[in-house]
N, C-alpha and C. Protein backbone atom coordinates (compact mmCIF):
# COMPACT_ATOMS: atom_id res chain seq x y z
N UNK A 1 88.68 139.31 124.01
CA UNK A 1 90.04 138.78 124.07
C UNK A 1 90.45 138.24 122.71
N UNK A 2 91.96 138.24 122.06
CA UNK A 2 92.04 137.98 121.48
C UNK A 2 92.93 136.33 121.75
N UNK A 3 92.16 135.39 121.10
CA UNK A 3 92.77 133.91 121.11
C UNK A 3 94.54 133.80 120.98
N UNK A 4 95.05 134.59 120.28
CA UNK A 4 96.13 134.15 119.34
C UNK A 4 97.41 135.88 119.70
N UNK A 5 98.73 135.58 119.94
CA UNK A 5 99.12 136.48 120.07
C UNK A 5 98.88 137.84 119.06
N UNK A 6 99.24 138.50 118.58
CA UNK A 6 98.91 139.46 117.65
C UNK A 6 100.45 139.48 116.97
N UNK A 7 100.97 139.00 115.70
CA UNK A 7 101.98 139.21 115.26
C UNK A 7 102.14 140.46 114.39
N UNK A 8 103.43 141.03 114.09
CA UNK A 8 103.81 141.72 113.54
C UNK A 8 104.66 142.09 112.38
N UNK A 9 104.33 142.89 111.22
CA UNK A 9 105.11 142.29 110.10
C UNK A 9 106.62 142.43 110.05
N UNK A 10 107.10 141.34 109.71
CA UNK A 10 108.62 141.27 109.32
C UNK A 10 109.36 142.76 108.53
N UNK A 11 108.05 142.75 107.72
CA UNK A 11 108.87 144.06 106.84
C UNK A 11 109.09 145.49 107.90
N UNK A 12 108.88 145.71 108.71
CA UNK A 12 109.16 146.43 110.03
C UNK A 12 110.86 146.56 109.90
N UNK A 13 111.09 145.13 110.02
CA UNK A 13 112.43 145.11 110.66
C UNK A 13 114.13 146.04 109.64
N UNK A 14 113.70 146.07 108.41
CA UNK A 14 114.29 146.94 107.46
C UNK A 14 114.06 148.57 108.20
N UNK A 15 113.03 148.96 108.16
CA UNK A 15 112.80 150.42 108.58
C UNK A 15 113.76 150.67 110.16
N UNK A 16 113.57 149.35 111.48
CA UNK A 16 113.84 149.17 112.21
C UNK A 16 115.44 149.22 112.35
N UNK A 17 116.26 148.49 111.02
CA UNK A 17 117.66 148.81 110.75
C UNK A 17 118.03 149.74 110.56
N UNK A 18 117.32 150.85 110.00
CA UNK A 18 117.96 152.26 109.78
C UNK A 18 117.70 153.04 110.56
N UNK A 19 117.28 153.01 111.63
CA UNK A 19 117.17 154.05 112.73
C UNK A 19 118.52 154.33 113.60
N UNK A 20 119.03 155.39 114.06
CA UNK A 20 120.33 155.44 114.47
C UNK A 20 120.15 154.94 115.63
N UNK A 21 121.28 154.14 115.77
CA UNK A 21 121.61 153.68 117.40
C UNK A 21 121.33 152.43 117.24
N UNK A 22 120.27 151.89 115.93
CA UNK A 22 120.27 149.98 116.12
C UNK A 22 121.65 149.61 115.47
N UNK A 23 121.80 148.51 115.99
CA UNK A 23 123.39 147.99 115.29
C UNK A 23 122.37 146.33 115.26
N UNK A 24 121.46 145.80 115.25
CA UNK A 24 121.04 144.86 115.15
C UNK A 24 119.52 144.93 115.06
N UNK A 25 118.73 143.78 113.91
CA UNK A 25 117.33 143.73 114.55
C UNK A 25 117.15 142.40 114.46
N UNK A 26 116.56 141.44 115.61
CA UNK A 26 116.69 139.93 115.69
C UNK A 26 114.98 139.60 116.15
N UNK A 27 114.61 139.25 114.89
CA UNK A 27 113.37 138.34 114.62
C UNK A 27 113.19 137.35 115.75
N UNK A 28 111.86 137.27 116.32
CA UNK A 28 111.53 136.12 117.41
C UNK A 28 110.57 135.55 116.84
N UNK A 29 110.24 134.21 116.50
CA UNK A 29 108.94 133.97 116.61
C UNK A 29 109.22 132.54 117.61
N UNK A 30 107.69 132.77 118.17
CA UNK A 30 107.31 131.29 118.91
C UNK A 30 106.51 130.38 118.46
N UNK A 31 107.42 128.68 119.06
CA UNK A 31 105.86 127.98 117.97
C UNK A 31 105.96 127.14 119.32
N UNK A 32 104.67 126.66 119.52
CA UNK A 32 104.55 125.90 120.73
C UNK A 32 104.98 124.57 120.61
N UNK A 33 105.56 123.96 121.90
CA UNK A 33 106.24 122.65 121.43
C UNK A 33 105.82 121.47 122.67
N UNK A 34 105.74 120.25 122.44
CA UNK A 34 105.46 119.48 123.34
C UNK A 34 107.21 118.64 123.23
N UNK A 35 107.67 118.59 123.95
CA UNK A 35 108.83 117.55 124.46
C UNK A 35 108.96 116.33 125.00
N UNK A 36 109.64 115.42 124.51
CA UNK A 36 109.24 113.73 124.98
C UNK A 36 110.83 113.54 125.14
N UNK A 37 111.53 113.33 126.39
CA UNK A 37 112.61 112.77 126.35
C UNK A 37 112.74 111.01 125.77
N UNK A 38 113.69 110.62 125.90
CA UNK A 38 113.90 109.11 125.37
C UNK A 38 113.64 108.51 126.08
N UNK A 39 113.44 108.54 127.78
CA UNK A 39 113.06 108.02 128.78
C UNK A 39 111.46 108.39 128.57
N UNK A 40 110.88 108.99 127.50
CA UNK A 40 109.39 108.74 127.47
C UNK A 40 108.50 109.86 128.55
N UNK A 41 109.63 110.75 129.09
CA UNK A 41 108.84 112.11 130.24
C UNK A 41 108.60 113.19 129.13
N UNK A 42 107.30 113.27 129.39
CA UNK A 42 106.74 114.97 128.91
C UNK A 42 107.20 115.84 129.64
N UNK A 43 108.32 117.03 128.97
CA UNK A 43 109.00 117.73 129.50
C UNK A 43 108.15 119.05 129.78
N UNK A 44 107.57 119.56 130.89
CA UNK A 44 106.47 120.90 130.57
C UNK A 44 107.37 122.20 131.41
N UNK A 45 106.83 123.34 130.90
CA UNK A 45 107.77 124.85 131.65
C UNK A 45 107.03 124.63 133.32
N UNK A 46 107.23 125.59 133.70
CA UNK A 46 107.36 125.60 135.39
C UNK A 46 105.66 125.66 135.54
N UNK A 47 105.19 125.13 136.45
CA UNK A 47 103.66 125.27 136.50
C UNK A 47 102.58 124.23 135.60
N UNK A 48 103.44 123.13 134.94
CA UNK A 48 103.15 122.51 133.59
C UNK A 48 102.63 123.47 132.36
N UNK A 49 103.24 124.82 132.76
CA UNK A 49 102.56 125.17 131.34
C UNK A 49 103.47 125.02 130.17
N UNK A 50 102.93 125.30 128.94
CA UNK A 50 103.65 125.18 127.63
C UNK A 50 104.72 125.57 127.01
N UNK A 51 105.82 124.93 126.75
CA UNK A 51 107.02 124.66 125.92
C UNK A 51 107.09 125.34 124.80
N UNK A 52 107.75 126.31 124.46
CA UNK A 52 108.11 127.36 123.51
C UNK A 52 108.95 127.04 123.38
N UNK A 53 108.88 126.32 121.34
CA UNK A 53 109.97 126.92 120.75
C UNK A 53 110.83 128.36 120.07
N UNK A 54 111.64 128.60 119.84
CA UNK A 54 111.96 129.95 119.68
C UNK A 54 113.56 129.64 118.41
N UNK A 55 113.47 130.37 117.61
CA UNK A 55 114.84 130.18 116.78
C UNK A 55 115.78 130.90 117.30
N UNK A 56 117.57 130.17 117.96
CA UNK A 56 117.91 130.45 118.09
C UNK A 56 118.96 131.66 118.44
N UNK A 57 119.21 132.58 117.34
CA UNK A 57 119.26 133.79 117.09
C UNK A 57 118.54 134.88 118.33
N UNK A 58 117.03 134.78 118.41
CA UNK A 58 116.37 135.64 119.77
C UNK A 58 117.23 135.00 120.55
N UNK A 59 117.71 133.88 120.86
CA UNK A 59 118.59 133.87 122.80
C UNK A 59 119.27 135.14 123.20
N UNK A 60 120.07 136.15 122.00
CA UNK A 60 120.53 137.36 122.21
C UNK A 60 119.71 138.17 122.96
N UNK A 61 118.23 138.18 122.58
CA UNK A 61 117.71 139.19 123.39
C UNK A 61 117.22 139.08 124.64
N UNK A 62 117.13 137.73 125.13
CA UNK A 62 117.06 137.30 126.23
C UNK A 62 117.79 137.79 127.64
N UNK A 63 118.93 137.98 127.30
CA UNK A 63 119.73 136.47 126.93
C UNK A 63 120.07 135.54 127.63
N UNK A 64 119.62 134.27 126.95
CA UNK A 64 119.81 133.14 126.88
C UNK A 64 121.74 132.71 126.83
N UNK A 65 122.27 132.43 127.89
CA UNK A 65 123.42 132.18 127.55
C UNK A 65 123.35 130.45 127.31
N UNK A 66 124.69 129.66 126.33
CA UNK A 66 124.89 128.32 126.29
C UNK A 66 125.88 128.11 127.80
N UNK A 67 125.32 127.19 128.58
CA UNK A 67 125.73 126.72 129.85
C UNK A 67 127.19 125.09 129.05
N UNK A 68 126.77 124.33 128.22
CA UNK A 68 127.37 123.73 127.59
C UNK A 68 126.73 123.16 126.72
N UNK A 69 127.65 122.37 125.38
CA UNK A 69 127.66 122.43 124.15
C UNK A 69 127.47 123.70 123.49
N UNK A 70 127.00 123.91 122.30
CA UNK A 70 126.88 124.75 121.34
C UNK A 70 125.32 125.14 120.73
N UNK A 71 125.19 125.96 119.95
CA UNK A 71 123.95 126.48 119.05
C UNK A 71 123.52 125.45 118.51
N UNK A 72 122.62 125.17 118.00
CA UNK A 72 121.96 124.41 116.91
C UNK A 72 122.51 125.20 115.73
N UNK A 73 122.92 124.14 114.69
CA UNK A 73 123.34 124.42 113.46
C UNK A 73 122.45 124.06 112.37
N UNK A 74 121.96 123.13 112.74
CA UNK A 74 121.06 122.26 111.26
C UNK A 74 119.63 122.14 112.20
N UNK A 75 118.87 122.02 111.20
CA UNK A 75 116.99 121.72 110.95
C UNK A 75 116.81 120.56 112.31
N UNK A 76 117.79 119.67 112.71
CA UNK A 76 117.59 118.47 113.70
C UNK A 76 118.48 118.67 114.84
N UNK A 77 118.96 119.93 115.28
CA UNK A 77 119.70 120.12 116.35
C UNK A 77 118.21 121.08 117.26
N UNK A 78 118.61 121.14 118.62
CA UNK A 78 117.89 121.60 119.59
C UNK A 78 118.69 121.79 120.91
N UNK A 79 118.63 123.52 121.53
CA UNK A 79 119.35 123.48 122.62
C UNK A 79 117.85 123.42 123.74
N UNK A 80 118.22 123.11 124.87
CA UNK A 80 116.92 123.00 125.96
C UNK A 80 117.45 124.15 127.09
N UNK A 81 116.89 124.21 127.51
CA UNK A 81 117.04 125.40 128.89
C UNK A 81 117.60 124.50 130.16
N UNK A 82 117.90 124.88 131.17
CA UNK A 82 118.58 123.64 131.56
C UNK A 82 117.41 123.16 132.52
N UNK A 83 116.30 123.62 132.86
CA UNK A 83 115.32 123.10 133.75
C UNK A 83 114.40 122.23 133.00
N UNK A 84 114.27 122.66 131.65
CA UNK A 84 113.44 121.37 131.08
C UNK A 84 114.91 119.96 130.38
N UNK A 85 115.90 120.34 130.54
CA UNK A 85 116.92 119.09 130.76
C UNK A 85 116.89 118.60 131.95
N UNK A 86 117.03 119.01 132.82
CA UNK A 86 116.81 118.19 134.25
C UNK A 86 115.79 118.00 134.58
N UNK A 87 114.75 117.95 134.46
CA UNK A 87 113.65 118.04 134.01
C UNK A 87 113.57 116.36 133.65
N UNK A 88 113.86 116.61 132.07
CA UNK A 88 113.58 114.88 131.63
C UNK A 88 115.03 114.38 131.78
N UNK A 89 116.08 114.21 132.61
CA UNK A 89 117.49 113.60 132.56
C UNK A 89 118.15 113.65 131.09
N UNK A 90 117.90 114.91 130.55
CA UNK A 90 118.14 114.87 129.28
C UNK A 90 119.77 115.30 129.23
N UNK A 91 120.81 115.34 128.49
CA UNK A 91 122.52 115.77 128.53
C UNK A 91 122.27 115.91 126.79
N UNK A 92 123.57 116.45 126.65
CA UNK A 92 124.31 116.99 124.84
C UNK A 92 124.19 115.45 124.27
N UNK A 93 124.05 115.61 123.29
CA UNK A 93 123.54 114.10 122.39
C UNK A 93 122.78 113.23 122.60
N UNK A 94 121.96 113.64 123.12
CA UNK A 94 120.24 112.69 123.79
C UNK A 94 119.20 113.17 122.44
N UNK A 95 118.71 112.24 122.42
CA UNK A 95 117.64 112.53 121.23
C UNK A 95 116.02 112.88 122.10
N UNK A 96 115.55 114.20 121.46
CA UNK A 96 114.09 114.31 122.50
C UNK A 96 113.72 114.41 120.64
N UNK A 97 111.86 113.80 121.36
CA UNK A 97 110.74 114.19 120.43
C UNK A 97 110.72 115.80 120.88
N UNK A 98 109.88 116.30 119.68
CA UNK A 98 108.78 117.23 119.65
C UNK A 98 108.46 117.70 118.44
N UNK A 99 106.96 117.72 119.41
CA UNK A 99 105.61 117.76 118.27
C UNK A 99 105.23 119.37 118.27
N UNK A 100 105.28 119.77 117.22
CA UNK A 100 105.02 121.05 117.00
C UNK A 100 103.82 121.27 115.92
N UNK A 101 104.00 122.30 114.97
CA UNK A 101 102.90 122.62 114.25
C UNK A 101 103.16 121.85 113.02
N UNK A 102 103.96 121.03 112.65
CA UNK A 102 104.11 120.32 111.58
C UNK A 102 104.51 118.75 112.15
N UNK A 103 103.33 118.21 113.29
CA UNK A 103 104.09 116.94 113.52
C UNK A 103 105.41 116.77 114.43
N UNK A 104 105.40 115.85 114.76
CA UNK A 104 106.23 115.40 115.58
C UNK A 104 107.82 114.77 115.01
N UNK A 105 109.03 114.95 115.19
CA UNK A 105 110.40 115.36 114.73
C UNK A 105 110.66 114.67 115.92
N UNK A 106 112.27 114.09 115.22
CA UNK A 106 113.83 114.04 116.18
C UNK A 106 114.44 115.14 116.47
N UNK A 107 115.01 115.54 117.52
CA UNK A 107 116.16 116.16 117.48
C UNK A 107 117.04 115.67 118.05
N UNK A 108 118.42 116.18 118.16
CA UNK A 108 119.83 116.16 118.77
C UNK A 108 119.93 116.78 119.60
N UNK A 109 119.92 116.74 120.43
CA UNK A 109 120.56 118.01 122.13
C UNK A 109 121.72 118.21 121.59
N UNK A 110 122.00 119.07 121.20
CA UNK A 110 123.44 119.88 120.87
C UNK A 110 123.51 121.30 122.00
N UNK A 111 123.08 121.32 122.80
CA UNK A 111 123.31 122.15 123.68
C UNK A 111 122.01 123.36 125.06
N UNK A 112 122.87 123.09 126.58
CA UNK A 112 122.15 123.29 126.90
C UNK A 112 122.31 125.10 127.51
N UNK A 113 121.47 125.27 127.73
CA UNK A 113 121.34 127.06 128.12
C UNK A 113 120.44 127.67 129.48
N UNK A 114 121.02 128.87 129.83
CA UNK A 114 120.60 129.44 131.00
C UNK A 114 119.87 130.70 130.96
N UNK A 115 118.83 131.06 131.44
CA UNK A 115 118.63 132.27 131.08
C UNK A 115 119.08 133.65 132.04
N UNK A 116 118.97 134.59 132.48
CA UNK A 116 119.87 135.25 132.99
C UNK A 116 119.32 135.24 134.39
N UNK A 117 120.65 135.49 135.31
CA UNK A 117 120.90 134.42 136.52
C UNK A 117 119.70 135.29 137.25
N UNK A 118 119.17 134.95 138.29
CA UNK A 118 117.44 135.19 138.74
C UNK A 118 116.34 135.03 138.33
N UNK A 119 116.71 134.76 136.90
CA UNK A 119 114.98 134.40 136.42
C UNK A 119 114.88 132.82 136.29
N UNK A 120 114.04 132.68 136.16
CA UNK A 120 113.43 131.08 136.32
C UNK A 120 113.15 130.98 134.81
N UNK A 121 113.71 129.27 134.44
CA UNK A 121 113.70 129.44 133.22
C UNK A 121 112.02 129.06 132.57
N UNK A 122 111.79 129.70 131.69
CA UNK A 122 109.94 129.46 131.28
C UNK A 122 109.62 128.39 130.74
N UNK A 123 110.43 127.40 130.28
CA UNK A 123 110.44 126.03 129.16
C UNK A 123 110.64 126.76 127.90
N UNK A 124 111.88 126.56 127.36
CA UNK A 124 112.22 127.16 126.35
C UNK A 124 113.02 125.95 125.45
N UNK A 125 112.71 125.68 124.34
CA UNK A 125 113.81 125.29 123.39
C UNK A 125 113.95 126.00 122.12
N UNK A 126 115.47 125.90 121.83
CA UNK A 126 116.16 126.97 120.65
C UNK A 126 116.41 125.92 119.74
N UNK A 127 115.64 126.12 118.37
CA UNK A 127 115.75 125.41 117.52
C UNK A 127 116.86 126.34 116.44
N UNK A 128 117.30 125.65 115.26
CA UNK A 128 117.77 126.84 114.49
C UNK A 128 116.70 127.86 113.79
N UNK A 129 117.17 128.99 113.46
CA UNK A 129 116.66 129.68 112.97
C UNK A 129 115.41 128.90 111.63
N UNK A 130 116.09 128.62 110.65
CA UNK A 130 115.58 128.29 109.37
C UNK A 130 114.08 126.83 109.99
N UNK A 131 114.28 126.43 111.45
CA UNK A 131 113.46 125.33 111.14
C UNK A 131 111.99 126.39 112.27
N UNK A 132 112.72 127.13 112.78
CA UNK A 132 111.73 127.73 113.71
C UNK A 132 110.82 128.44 112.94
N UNK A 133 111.62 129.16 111.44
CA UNK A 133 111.00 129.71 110.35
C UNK A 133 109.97 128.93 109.98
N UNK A 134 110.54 127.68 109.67
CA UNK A 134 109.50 126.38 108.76
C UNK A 134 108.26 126.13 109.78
N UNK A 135 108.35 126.15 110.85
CA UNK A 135 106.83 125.81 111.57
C UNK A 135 105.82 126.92 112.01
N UNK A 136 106.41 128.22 111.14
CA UNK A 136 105.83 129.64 111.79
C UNK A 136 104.98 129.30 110.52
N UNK A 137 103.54 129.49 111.73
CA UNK A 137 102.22 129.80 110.96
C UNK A 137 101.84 130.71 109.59
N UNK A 138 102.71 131.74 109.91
CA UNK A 138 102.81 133.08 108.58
C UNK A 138 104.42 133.34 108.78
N UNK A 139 105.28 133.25 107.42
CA UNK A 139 106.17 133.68 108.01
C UNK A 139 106.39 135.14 108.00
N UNK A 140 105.73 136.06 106.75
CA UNK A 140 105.58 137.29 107.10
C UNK A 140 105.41 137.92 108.76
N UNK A 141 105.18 137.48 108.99
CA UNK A 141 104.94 137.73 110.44
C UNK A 141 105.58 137.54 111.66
N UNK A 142 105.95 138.38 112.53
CA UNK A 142 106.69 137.35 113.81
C UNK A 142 106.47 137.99 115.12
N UNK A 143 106.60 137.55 116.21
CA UNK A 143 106.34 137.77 117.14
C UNK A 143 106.50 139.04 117.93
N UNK A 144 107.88 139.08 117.57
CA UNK A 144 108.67 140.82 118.35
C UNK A 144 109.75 140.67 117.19
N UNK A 145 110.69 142.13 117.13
CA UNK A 145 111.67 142.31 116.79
C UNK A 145 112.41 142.76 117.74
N UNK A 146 113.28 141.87 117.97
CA UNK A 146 114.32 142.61 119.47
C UNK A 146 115.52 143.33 118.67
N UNK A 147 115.78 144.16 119.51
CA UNK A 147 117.30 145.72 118.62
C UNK A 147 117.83 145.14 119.64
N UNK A 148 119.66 145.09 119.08
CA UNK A 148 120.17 145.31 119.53
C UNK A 148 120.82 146.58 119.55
N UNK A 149 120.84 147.63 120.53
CA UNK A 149 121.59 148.60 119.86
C UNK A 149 123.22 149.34 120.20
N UNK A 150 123.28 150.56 119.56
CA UNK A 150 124.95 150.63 119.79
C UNK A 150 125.36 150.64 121.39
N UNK A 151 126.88 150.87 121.37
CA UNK A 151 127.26 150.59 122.84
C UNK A 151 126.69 151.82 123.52
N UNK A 152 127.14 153.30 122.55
CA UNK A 152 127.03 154.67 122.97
C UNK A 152 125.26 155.27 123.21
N UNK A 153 124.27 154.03 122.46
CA UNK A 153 123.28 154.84 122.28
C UNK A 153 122.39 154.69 123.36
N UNK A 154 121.28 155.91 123.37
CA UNK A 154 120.58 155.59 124.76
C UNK A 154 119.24 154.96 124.50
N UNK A 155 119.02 153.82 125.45
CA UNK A 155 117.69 153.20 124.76
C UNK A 155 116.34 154.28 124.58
N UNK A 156 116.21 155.35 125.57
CA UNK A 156 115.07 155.74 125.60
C UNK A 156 115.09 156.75 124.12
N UNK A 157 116.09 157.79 123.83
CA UNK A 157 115.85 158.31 122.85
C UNK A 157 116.18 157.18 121.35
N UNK A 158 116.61 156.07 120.92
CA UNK A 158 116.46 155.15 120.08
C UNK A 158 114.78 154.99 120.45
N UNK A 159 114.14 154.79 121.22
CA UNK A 159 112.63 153.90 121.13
C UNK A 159 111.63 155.38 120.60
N UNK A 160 112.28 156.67 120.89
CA UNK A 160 111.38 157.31 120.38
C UNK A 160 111.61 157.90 119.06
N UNK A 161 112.80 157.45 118.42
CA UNK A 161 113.12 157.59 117.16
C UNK A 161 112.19 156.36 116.54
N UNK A 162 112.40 155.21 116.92
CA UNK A 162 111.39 154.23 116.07
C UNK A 162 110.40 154.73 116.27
N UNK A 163 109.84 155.15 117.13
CA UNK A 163 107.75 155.10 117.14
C UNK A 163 108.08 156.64 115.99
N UNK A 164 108.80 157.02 115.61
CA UNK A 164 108.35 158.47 115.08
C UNK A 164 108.63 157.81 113.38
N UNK A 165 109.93 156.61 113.61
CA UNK A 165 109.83 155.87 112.15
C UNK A 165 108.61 155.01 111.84
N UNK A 166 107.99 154.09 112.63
CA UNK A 166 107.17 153.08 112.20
C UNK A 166 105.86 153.66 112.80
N UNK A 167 105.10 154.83 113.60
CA UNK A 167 104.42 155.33 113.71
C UNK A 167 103.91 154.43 115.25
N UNK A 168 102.75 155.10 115.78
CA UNK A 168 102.21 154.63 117.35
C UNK A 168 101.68 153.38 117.00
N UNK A 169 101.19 152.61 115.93
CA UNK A 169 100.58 150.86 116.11
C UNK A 169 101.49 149.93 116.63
N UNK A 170 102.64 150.84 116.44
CA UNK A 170 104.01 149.75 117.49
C UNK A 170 104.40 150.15 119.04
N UNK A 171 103.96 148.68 119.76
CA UNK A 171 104.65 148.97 120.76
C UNK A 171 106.03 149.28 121.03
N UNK A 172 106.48 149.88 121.42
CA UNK A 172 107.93 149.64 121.66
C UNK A 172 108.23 150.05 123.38
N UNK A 173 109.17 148.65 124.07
CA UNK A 173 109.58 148.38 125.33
C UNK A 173 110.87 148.66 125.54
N UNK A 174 111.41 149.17 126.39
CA UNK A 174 112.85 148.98 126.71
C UNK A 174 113.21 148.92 128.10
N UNK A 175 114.49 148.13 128.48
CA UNK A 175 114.88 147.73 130.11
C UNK A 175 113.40 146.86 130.34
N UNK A 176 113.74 146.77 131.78
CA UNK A 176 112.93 146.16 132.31
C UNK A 176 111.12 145.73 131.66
N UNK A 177 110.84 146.58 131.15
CA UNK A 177 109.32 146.61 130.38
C UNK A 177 109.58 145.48 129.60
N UNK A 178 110.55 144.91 128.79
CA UNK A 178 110.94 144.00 127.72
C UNK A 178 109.92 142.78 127.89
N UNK A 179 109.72 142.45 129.18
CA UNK A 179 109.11 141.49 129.54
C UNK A 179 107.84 141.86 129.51
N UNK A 180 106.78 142.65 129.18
CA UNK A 180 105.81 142.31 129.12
C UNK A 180 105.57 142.31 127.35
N UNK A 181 106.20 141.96 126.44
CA UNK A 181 106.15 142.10 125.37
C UNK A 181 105.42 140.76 125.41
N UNK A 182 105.23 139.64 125.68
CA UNK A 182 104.63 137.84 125.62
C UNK A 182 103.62 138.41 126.22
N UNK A 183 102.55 139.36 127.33
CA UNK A 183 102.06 139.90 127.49
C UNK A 183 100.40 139.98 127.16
C-alpha cells in the first residue's frame, strides 16, 4: 500500500490545455485540516473522518455551489460546506481555527457551500487558491487536474485524446467514475 496519495505533476496541465474540447484545466490539491469553531467544537466530515482543505477554484469540478456569502478572496478567508457549519453553529463572519500543515491559522467564514444536491457533504473547506498552494507539501505537484470542457465536446472522445497526449501513466475519469479519482 501506498501511505500517501500519489500526486501528479502540474506541468501536465499545459499539455492538458491544448487538447481540443478542454476550455479549462483546474488544479486540486488537498491538505488535511483540523477545524475549531469559536465555541471550541472540533468540526470532523461525516463518520468523524478528516477535514479537507481544497483551494477554491476545484469547487467547479465538484461542484461545490456557494449556498450564501461569497468565495474566499484573501490568504484568511474560508468557505465551509454547510454540514461542517452546522456542525460547529458556525454563520458568514465567525472566525474558525485550523491547523493544517503549517500550524494552526484564523480564518473568516466568508461563505458557506453545498455540494451537489444528493451527495452528502465529505467535510470540505475552500480556502483561496494561493493559501491552499502555500500548505501543499510539493507544489509541483497536485492532486487531480479537473477539465472543464467545451459545451459541444464529447467527454469520452476528449479523455481519449488526452491519454494519446500525456500517454497511459494517466488516469483519466469521466461522468460518474470522477469519483473514484480520491480513490
Amino acid at each position: 500500500r501506498v501511505p500517501e496519495q500519489v500526486r501528479i505533476p502540474m506541468t501536465l496541465a499545459e499539455p492538458l490545455a491544448a487538447v481540443d474540447g478542454v476550455r479549462a484545466v483546474i488544479p486540486d490539491r488537498s491538505v488535511p485540516a483540523t477545524v475549531v469553531s469559536t465555541r471550541e467544537r472540533v468540526l470532523a466530515a461525516p463518520g468523524g473522518g478528516t477535514v479537507v482543505g481544497h483551494g477554491w477554484r476545484s469547487a467547479a469540478i465538484t461542484p461545490y455551489k456557494i449556498t450564501s456569502g461569497r468565495p474566499p478572496s484573501s490568504t484568511s478567508e474560508v468557505v465551509l460546506d454547510i454540514a461542517l457549519a452546522a456542525q460547529g453553529d458556525v454563520d458568514i463572519g465567525d472566525d474558525v481555527r485550523i491547523t493544517s500543515t503549517d500550524g494552526t491559522w484564523t480564518y473568516v467564514v466568508v461563505g458557506l457551500a453545498r455540494p451537489p444536491r444528493g451527495s452528502t457533504p465529505p467535510g470540505t473547506v475552500f480556502l483561496s487558491d494561493e493559501r491552499v498552494a502555500s500548505l501543499s507539501v510539493d507544489l509541483g505537484r497536485v492532486d487531480a487536474l479537473g477539465l472543464l470542457l467545451d459545451e459541444t465536446a464529447d467527454a469520452e472522445e476528449v479523455a481519449e485524446k488526452i491519454e494519446r497526449a500525456v500517454g497511459q501513466d494517466i488516469a483519466v475519469f469521466t461522468g460518474l467514475d470522477r469519483g473514484e479519482v480520491g480513490s
